[in-house]
Protein backbone atom coordinates (compact mmCIF):
# COMPACT_ATOMS: atom_id res chain seq x y z
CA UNK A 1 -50.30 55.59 18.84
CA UNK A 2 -51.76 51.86 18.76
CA UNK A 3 -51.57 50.01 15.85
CA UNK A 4 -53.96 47.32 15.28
CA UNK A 5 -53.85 44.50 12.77
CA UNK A 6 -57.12 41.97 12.77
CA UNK A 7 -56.75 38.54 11.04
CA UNK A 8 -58.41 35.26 10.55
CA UNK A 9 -61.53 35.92 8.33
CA UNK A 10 -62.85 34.30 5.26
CA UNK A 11 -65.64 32.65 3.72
CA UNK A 12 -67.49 29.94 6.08
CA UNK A 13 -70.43 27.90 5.47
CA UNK A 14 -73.29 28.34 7.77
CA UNK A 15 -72.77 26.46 11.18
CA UNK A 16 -69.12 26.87 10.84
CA UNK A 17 -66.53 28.79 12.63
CA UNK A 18 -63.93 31.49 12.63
CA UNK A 19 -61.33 32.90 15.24
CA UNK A 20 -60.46 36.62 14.53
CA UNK A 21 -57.41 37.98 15.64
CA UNK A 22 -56.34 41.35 17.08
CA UNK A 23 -52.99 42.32 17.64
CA UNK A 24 -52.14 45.35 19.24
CA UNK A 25 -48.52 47.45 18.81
CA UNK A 26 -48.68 49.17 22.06
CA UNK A 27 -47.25 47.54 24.96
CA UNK A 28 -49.65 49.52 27.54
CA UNK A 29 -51.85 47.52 25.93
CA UNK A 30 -53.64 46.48 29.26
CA UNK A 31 -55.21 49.96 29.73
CA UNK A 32 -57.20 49.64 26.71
CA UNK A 33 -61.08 47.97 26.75
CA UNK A 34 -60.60 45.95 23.43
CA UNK A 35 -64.15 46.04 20.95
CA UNK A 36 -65.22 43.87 18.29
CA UNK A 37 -67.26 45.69 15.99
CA UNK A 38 -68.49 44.37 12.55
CA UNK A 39 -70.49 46.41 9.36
CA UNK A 40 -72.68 44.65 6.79
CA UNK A 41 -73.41 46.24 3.60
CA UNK A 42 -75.13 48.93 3.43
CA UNK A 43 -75.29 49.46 7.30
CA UNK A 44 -73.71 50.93 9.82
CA UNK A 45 -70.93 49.93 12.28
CA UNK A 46 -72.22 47.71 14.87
CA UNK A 47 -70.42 46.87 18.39
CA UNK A 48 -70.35 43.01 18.14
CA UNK A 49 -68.66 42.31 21.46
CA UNK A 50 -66.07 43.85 24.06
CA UNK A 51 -63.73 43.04 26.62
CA UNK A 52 -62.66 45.07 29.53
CA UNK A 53 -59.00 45.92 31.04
CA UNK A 54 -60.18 43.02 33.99
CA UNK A 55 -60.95 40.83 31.42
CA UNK A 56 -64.52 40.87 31.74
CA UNK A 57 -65.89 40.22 28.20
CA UNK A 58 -69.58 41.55 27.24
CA UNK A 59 -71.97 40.36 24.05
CA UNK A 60 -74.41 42.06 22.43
CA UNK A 61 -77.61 40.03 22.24
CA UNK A 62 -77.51 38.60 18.80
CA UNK A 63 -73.86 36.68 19.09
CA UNK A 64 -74.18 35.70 22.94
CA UNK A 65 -73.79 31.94 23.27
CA UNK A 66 -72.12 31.66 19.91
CA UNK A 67 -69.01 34.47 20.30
CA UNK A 68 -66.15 34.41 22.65
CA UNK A 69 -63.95 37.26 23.43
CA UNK A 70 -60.62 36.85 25.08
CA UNK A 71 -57.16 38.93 25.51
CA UNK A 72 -53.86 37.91 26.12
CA UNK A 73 -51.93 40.59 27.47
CA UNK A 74 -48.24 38.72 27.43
CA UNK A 75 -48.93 38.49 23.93
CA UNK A 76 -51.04 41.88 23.24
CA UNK A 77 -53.62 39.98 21.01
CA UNK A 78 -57.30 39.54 21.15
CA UNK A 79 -59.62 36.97 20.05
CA UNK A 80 -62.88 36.34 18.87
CA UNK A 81 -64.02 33.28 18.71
CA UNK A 82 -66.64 32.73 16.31
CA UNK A 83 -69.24 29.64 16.75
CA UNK A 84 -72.56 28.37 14.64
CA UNK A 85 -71.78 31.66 12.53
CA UNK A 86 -75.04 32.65 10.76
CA UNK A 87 -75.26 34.97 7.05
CA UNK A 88 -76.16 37.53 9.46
CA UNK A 89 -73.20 37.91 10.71
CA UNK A 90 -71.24 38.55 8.09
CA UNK A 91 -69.78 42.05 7.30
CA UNK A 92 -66.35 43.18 7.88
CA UNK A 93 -64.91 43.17 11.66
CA UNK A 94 -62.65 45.98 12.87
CA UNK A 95 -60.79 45.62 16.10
CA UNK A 96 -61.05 48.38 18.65
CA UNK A 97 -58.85 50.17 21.50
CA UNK A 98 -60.28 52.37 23.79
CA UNK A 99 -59.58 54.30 26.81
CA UNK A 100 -62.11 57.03 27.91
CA UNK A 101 -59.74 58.37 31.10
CA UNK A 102 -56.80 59.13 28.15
CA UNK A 103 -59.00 59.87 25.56
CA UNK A 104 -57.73 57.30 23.04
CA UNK A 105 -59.42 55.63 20.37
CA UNK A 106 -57.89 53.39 17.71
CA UNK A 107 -59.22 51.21 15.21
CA UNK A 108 -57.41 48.11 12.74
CA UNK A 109 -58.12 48.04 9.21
CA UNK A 110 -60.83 45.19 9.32
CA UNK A 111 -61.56 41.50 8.23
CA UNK A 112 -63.86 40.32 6.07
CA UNK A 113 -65.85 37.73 7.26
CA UNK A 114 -68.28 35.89 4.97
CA UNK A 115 -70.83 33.66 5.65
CA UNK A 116 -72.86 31.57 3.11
CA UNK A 117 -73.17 28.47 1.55
């Protein structure tokens, strides 16, 4: 079992910035692709970013160029840098662990994140 616990949100102005952390119990914690995800009101879950067991991170569209992703496995945390953060992008942002070959899928409780002036 994996327990996640995400920190660092809060209410930003627009054109501000955030760095959400992730940190992760398990101390296989390399095996897992760590996910960003984030849900507004009223919508659904939404994968915001993700990085891979190589370190590889990947962006959806809408936060590429603004959002950074990074792990540090000595200290089983992940980041998300947040940049030139938008209204649009505010919701609350759960942490993810994943690993598809073991069939494990764990999730943190979430972090608000607001933005607005």
């Amino acid at each position: 079992q994996v327990h996640l616990v995400e920190s660092g949100g809060g209410l930003v102005q627009p054109g501000g910035s955030l760095r959400l952390s992730c940190a992760a119990s398990e101390v296989s914690f390399s095996i897992y692709t760590m996910g960003w995800y984030r849900q507004a009101p009223g919508k659904q879950r939404e994968l915001v970013a993700f990085i891979n067991t190589s370190g590889t991170p990947n962006y959806v569209d809408s936060v590429k160029g603004r959002f950074t992703t990074s792990r540090d496995t000595a200290k089983n945390t992940v980041y998300l840098q947040m940049n030139s953060l938008i209204p649009e992008d505010t919701g609350v942002y759960y942490c993810n662990a994943k690993n598809d070959f073991l069939v494990r899928n764990y999730w943190g409780q979430g972090t608000q994140v607001t933005v607005s002036s």
